[in-house]
C-alpha atoms as a PDB file:
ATOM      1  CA  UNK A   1      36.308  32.025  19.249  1.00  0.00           C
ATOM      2  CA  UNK A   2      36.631  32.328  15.708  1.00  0.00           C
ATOM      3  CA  UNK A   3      35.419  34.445  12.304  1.00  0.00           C
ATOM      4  CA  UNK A   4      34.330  31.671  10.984  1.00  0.00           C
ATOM      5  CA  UNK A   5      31.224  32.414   8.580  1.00  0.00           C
ATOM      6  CA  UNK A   6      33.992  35.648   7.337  1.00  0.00           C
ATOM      7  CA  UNK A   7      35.484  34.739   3.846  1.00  0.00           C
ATOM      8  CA  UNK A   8      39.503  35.245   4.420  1.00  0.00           C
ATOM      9  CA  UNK A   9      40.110  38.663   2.940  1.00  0.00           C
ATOM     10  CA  UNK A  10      40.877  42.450   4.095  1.00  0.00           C
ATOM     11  CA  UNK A  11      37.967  42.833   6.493  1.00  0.00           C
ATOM     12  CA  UNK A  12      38.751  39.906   8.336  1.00  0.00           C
ATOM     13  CA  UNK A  13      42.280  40.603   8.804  1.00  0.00           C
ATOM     14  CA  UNK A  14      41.755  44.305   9.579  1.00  0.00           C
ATOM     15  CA  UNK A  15      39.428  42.817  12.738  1.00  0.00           C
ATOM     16  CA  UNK A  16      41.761  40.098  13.719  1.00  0.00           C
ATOM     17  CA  UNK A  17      45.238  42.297  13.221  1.00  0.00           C
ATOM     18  CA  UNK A  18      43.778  45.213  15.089  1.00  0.00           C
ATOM     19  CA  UNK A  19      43.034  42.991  17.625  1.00  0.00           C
ATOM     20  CA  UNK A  20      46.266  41.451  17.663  1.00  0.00           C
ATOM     21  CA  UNK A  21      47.975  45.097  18.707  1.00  0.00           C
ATOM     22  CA  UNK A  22      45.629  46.073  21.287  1.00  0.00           C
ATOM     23  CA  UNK A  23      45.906  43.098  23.239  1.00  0.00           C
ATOM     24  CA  UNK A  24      49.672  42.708  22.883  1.00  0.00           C
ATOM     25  CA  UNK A  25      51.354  43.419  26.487  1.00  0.00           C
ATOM     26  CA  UNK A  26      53.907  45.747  26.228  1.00  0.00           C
ATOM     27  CA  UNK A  27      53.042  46.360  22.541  1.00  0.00           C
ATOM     28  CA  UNK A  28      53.159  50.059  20.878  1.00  0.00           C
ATOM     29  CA  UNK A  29      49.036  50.100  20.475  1.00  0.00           C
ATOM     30  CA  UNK A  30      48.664  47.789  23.807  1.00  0.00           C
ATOM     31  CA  UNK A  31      44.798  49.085  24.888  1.00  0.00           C
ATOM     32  CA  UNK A  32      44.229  48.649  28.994  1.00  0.00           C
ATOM     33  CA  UNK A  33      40.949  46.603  29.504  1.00  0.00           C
ATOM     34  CA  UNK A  34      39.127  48.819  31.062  1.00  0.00           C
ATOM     35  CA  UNK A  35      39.167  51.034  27.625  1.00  0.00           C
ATOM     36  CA  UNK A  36      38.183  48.545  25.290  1.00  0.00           C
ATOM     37  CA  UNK A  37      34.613  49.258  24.568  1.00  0.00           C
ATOM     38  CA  UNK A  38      33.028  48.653  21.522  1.00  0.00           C
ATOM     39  CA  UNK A  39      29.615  50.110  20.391  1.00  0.00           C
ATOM     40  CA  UNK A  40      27.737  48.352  17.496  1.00  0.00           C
ATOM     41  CA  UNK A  41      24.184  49.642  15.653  1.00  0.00           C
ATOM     42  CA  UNK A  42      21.346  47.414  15.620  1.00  0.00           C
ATOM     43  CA  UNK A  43      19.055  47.762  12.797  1.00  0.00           C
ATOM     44  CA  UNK A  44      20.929  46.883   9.478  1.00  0.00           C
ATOM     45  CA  UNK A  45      24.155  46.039  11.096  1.00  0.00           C
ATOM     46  CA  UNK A  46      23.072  43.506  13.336  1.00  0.00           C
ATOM     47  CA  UNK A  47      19.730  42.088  12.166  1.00  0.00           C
ATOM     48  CA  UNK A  48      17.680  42.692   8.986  1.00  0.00           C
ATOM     49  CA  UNK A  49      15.986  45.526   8.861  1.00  0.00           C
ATOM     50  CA  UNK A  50      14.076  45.592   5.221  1.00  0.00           C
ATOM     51  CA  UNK A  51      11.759  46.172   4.174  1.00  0.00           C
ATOM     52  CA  UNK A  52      11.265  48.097   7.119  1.00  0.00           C
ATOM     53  CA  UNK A  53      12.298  48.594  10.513  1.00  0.00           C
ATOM     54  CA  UNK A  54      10.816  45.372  12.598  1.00  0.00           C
ATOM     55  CA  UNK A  55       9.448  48.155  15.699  1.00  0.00           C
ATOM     56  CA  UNK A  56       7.748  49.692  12.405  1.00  0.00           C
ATOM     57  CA  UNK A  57       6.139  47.019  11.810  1.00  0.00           C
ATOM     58  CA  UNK A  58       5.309  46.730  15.556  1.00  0.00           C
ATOM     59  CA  UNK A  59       3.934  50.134  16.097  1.00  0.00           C
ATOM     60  CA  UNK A  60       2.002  49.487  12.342  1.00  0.00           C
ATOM     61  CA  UNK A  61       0.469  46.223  13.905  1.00  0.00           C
ATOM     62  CA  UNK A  62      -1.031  48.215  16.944  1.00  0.00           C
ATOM     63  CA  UNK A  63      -2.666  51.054  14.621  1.00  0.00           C
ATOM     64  CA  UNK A  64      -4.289  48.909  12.730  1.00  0.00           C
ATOM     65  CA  UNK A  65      -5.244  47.242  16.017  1.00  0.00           C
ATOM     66  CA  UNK A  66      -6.452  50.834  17.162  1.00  0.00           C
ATOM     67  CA  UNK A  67      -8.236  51.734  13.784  1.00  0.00           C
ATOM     68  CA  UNK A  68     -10.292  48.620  13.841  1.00  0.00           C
ATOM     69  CA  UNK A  69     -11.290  49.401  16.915  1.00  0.00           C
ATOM     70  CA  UNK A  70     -12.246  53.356  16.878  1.00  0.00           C
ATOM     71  CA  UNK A  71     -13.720  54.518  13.388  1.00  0.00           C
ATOM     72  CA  UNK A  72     -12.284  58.349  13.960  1.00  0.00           C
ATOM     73  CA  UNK A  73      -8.773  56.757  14.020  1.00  0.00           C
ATOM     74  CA  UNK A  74      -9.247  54.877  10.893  1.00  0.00           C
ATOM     75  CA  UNK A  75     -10.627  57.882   9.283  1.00  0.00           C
ATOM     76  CA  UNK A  76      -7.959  60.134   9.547  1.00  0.00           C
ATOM     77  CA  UNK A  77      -6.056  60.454   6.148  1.00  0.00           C
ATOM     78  CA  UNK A  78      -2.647  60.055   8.066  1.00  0.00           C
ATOM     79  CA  UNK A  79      -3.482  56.826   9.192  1.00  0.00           C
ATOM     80  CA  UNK A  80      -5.091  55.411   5.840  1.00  0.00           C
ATOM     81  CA  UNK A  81      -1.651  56.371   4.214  1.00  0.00           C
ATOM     82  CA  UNK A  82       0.161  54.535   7.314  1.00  0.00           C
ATOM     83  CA  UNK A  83      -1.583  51.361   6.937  1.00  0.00           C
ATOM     84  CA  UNK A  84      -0.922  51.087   3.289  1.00  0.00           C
ATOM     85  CA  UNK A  85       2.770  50.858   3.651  1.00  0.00           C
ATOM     86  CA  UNK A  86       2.808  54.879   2.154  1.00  0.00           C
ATOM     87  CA  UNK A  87       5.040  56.705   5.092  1.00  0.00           C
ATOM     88  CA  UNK A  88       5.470  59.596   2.732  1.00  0.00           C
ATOM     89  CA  UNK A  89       2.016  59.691   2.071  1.00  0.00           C
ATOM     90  CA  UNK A  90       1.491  60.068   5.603  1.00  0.00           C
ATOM     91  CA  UNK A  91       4.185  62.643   6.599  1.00  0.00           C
ATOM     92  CA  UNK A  92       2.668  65.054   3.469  1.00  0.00           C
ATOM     93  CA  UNK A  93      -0.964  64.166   4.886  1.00  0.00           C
ATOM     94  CA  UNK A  94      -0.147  65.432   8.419  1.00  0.00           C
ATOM     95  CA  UNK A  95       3.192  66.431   8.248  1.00  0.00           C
ATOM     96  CA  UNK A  96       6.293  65.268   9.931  1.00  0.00           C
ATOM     97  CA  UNK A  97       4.826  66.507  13.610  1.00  0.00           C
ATOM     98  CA  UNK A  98       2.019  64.740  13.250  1.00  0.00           C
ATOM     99  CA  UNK A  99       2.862  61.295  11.741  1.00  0.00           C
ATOM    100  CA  UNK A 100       5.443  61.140  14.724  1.00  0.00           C
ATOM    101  CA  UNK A 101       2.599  61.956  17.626  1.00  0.00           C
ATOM    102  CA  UNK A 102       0.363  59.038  15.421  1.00  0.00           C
ATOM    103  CA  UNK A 103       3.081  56.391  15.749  1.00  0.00           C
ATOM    104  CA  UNK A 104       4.015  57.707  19.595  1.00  0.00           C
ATOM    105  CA  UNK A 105       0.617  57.401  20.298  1.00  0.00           C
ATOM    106  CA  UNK A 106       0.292  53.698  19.606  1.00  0.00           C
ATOM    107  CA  UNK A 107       1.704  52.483  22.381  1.00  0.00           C
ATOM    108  CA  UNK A 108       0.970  55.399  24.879  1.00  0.00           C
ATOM    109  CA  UNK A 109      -0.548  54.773  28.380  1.00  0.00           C
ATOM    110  CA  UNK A 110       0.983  51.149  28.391  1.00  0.00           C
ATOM    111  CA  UNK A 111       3.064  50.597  31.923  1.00  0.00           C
ATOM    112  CA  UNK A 112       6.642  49.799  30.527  1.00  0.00           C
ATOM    113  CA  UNK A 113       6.309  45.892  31.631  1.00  0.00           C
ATOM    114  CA  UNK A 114       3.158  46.174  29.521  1.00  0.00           C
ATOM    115  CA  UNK A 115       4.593  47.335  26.774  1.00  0.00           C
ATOM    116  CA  UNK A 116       7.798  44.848  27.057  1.00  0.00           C
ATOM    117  CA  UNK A 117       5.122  42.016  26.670  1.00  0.00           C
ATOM    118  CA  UNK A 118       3.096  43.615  23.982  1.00  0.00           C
ATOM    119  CA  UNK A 119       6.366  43.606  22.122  1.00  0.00           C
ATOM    120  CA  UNK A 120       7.433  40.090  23.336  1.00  0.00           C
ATOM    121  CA  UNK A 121       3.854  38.728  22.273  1.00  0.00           C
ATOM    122  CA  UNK A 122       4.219  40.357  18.667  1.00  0.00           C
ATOM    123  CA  UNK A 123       7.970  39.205  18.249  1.00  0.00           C
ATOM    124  CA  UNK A 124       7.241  35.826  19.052  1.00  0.00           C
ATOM    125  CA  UNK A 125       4.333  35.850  16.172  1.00  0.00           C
ATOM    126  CA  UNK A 126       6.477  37.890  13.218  1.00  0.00           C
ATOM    127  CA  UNK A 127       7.663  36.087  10.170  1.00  0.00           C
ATOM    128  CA  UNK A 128       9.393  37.749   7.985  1.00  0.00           C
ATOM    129  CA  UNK A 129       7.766  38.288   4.316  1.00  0.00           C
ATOM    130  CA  UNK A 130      10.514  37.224   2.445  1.00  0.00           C
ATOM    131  CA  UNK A 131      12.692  35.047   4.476  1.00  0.00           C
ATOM    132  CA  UNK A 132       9.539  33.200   6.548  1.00  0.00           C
ATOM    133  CA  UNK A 133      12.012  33.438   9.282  1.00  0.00           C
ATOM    134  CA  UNK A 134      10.905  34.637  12.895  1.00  0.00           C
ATOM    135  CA  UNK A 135      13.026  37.768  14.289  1.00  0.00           C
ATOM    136  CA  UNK A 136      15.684  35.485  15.845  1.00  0.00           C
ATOM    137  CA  UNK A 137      16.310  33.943  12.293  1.00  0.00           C
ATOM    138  CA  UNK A 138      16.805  37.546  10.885  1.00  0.00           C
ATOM    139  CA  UNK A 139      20.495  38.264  13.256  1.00  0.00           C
ATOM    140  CA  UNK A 140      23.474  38.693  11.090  1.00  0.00           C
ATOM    141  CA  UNK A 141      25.912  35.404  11.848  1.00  0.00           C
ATOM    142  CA  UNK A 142      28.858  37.073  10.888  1.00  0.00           C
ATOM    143  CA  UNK A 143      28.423  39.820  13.695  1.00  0.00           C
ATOM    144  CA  UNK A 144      27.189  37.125  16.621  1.00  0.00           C
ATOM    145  CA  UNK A 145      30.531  35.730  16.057  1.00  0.00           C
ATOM    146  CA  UNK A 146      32.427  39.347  15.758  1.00  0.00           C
ATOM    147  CA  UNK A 147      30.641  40.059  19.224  1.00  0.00           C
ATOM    148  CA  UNK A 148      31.964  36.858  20.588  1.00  0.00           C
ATOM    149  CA  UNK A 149      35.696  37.303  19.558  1.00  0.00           C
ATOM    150  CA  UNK A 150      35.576  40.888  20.890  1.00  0.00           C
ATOM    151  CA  UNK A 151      34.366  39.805  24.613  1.00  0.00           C
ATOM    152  CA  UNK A 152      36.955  37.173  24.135  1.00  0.00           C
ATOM    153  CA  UNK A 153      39.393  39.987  23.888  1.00  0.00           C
ATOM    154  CA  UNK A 154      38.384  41.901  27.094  1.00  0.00           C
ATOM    155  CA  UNK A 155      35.793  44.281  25.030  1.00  0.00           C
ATOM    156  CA  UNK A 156      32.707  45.365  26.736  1.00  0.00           C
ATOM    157  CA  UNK A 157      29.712  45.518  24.016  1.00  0.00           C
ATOM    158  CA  UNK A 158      27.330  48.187  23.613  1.00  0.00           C
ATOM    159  CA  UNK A 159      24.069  48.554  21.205  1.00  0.00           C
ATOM    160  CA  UNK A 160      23.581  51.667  20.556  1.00  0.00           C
ATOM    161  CA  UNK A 161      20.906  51.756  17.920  1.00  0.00           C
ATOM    162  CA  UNK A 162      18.422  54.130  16.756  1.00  0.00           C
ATOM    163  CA  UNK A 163      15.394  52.579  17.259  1.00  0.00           C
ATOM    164  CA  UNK A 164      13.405  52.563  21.242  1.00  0.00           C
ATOM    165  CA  UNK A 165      15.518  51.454  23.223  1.00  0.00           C
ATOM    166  CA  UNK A 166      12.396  49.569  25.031  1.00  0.00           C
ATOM    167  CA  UNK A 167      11.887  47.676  22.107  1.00  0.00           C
ATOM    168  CA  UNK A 168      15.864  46.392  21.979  1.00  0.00           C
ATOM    169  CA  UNK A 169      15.705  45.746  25.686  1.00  0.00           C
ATOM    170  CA  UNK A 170      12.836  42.965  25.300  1.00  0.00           C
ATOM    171  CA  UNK A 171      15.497  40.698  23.319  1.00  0.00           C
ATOM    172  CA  UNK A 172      18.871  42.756  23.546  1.00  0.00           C
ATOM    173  CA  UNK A 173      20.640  39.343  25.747  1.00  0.00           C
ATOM    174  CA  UNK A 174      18.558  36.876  23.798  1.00  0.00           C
ATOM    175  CA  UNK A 175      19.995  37.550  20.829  1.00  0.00           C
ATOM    176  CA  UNK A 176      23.447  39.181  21.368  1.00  0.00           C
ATOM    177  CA  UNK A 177      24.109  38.494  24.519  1.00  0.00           C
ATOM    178  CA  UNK A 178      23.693  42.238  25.499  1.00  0.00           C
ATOM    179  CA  UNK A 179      21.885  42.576  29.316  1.00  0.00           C
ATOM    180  CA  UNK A 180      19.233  45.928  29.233  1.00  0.00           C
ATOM    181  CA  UNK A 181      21.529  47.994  30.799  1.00  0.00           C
ATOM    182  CA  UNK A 182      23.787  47.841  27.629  1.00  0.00           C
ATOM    183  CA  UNK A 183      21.726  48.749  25.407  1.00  0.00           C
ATOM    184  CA  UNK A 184      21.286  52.319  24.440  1.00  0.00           C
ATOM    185  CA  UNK A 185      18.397  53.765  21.923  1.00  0.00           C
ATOM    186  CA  UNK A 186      15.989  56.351  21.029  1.00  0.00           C
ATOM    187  CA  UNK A 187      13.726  56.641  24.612  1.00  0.00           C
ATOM    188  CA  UNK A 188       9.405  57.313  25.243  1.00  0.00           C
ATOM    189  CA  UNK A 189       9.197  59.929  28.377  1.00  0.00           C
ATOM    190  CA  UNK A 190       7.727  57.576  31.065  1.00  0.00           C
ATOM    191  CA  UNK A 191       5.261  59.089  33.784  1.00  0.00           C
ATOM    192  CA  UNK A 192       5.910  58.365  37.180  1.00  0.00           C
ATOM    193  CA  UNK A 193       2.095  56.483  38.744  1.00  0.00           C
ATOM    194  CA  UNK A 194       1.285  54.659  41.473  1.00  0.00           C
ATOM    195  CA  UNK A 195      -1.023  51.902  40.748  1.00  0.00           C
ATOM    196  CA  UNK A 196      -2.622  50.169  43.321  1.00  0.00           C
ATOM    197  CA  UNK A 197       0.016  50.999  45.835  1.00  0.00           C
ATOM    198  CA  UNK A 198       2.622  49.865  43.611  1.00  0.00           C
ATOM    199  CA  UNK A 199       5.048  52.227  41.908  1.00  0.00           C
ATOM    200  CA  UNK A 200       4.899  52.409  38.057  1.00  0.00           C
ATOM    201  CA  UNK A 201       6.145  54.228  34.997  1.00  0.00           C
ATOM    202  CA  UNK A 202       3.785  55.086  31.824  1.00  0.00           C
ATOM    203  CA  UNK A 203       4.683  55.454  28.480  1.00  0.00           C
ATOM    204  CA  UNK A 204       3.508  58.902  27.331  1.00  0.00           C
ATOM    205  CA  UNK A 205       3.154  60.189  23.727  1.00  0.00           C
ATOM    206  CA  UNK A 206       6.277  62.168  23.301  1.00  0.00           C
ATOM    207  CA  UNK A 207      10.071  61.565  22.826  1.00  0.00           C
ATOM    208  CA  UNK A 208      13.006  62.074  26.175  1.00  0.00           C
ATOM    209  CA  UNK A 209      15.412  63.980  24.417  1.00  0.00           C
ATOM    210  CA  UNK A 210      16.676  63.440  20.205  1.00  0.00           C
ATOM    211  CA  UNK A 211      16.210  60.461  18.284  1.00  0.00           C
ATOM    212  CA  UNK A 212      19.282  58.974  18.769  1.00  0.00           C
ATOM    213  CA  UNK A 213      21.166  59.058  15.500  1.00  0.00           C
ATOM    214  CA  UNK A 214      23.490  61.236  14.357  1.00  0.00           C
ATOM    215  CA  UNK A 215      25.331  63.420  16.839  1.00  0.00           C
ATOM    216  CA  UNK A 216      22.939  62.151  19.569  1.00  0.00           C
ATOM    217  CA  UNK A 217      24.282  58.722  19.425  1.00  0.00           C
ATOM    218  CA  UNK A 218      27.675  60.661  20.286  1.00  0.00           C
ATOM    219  CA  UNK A 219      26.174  61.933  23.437  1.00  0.00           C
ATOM    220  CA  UNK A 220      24.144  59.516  24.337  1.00  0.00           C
ATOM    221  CA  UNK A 221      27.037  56.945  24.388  1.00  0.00           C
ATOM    222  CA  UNK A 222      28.520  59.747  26.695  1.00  0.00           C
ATOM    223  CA  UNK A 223      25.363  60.425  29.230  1.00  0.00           C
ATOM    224  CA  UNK A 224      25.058  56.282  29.274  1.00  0.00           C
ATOM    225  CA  UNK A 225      28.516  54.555  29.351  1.00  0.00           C
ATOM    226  CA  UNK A 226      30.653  57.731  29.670  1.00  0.00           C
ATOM    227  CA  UNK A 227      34.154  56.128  27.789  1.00  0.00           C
ATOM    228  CA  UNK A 228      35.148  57.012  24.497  1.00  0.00           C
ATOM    229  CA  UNK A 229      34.252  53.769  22.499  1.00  0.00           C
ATOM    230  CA  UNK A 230      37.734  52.307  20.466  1.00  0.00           C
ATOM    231  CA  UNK A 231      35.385  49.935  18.345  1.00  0.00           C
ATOM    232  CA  UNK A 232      32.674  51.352  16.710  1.00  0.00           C
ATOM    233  CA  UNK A 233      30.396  49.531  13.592  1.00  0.00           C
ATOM    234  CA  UNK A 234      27.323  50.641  11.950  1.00  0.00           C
ATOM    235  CA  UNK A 235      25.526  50.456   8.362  1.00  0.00           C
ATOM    236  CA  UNK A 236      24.314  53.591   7.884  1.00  0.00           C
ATOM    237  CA  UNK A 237      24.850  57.535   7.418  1.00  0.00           C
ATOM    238  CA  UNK A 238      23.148  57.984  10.713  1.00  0.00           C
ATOM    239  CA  UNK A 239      25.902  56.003  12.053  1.00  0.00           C
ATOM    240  CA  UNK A 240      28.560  58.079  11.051  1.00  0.00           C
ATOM    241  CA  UNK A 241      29.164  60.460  14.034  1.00  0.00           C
ATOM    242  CA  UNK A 242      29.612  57.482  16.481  1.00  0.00           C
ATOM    243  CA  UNK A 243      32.370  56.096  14.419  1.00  0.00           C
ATOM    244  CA  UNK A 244      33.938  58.877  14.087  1.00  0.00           C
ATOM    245  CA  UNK A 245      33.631  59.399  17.953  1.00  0.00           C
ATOM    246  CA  UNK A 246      35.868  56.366  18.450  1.00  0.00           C
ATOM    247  CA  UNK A 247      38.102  57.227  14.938  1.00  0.00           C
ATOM    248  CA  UNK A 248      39.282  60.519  16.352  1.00  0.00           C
ATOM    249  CA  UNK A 249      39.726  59.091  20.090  1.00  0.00           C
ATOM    250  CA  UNK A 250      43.329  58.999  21.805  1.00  0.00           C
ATOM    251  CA  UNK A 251      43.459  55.276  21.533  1.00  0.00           C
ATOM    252  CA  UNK A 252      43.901  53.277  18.538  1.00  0.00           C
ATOM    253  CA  UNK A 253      40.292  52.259  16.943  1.00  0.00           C
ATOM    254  CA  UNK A 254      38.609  50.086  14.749  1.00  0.00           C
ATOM    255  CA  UNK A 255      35.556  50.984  12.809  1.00  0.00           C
ATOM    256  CA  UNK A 256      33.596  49.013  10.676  1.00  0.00           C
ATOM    257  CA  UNK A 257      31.084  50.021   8.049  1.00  0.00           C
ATOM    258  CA  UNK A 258      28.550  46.798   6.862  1.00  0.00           C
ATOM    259  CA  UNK A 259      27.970  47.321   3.334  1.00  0.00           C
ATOM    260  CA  UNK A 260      24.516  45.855   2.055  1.00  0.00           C
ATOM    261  CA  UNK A 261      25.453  44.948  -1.254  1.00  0.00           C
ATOM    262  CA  UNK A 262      24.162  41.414  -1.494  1.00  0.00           C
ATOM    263  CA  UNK A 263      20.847  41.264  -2.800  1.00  0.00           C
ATOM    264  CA  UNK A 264      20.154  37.628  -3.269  1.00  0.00           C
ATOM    265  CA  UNK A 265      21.241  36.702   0.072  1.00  0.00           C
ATOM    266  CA  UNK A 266      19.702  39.732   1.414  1.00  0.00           C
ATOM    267  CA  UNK A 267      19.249  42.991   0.181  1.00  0.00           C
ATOM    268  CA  UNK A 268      20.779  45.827  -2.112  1.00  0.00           C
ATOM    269  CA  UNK A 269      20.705  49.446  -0.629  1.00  0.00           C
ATOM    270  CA  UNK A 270      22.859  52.459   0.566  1.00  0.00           C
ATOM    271  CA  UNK A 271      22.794  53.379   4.388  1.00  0.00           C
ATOM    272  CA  UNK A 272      20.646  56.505   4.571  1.00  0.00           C
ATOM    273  CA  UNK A 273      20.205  58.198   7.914  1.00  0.00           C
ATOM    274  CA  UNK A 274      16.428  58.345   8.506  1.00  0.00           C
ATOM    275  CA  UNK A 275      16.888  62.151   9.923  1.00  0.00           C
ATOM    276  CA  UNK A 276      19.068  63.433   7.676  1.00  0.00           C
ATOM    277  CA  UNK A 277      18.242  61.387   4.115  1.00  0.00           C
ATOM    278  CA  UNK A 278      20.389  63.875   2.245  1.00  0.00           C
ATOM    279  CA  UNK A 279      23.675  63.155   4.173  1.00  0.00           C
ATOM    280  CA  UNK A 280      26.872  61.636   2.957  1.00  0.00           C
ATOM    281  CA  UNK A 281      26.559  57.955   1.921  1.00  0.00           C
ATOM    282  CA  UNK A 282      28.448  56.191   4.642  1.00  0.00           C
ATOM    283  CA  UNK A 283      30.804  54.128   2.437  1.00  0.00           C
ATOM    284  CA  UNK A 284      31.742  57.572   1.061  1.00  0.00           C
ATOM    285  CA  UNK A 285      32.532  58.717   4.480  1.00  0.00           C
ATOM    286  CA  UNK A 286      34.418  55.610   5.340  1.00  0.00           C
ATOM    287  CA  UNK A 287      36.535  55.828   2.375  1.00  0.00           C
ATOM    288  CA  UNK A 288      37.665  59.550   3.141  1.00  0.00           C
ATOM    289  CA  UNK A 289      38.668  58.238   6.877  1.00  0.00           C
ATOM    290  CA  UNK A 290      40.028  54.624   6.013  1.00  0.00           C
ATOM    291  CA  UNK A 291      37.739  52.937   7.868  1.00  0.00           C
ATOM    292  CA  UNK A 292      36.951  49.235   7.203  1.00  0.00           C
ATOM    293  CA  UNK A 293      34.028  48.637   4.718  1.00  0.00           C
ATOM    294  CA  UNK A 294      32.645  44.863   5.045  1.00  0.00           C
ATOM    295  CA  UNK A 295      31.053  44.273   1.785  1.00  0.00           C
ATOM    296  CA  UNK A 296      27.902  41.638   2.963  1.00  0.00           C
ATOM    297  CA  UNK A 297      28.492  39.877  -0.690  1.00  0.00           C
ATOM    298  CA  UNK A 298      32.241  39.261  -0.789  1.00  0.00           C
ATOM    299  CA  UNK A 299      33.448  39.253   3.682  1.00  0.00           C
ATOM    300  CA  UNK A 300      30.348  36.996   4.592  1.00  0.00           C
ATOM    301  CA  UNK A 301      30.152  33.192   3.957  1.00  0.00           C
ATOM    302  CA  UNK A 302      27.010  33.449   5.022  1.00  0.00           C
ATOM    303  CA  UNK A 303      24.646  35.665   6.072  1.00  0.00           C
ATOM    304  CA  UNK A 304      22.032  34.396   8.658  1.00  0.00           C
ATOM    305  CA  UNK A 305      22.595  31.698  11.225  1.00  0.00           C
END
């Protein structure tokens, strides 16, 4: 296993060093296997996710699916704004309550297998506007092989995004090789039916618990895998709690901050957390702690497989 699409260069050699100690037997920073888990953001560090979130565009899909359909959705001034692209046109239509029961209620009443094809069905037809790619065409290169040179090093890997964790699930070991049970997100309350004599569980309208960014993600890693992660990497402010969860740990870490600074390949923009937009930019962050910041224009040799 090798970096290969990683230009030579201090991001590089602070993954490969770092690795270097904790695998060393008898070594000073020597890391048992068992406690090598590494945790790694989805949208924006490991696919594309301009210019918007691809379960946005998901959820968007079915509303305008819904407001064909029934005129008194379509009519509603929060929805008009959604369907135009204008999210903050929508959240000062309805306000931030009510944009998030719209979008919750897209989906609602599916049976979670339903819902795992519905997604499947609209994956399988996205293209991206810009690239013309489908979804599998929009995973970061660079981290497919960074994922494959840390299981090659004993380390259990984790996604622990903020987006549904449904919606990850449905591709999760297609793409990174990361089974359903790895994966860790933002989660719908499912309602316990039976259906024909046959046990099911229904998406309902409302949120189980936080969104899971910010100091969620901290606790949810907890409730779900229940080790301190010593590998942590993620893109954006909302990111920042989980790497410092594994920074301040007893064992030696490595955290990784992708830096999307490469707009021709890609695009230009700072990592904003989407529930906290006024928090510390994450490279600033990174910089006051030393962690690693992997600059997408000058680490990457290439960008998408």
């Amino acid at each position: 296993m090798s970096l290969a699409s990683w230009n030579d260069g201090p991001a590089r050699d602070a993954i490969l060093g770092y690795l270097a100690r904790i695998t060393e037997e008898g070594g000073p920073e020597h890391v048992p296997v068992a406690e090598r888990v590494a945790v790694v953001d989805n949208d924006g560090t490991l696919w594309c996710e301009k210019p918007a979130y691809l379960q946005v565009l998901f959820i968007l899909a079915r509303l305008k699916e819904q407001a064909g359909a029934d005129a008194e959705i379509a009519a509603r001034p929060i929805v008009q704004a959604l369907l135009r692209g204008d999210v903050a046109g929508a959240a000062a239509a309805g306000g931030e309550e009510e944009l998030a029961d719209v979008l919750l209620r897209t989906h609602a009443g599916l049976t979670t297998s339903e819902f795992r094809a519905a997604a499947r069905r609209w994956l399988d037809g996205f293209r991206h506007p810009r690239f013309g790619t489908g979804f599998s065409g929009l995973v970061y290169a660079p981290m497919l092989e960074l994922l494959d040179v840390l299981r090659a090093h004993g380390f259990r890997v984790f996604v622990v995004t903020g987006g549904g964790v449904d919606f990850v699930r449905v591709v999760g070991a297609e793409l990174y090789g990361v089974e359903p049970d790895d994966v860790v997100g933002s989660a719908v309350r499912a309602r316990f039916e039976r259906r024909d004599g046959r046990v099911v569980l229904v998406r309902t309208a409302s949120m189980l618990g936080s969104p899971n960014e910010g100091p969620p993600k901290v606790e949810s890693i907890h409730a779900h895998i229940g080790r301190r992660p010593i590998v942590a990497v993620g893109n954006s402010a909302g990111d920042t709690e989980m790497l410092e969860y594994a920074h301040t740990g007893d064992r030696p870490s490595l955290c990784l901050v992708i830096d999307h600074d490469d707009a021709e390949r890609e695009y230009a923009y700072g990592g904003a957390a989407v529930t906290d937009p006024g928090a510390e930019p994450i490279v600033t962050t990174a910089a006051r702690f030393g962690w690693t910041v992997v600059s997408m224009h000058r680490d990457w040799s290439r960008v998408f497989p």
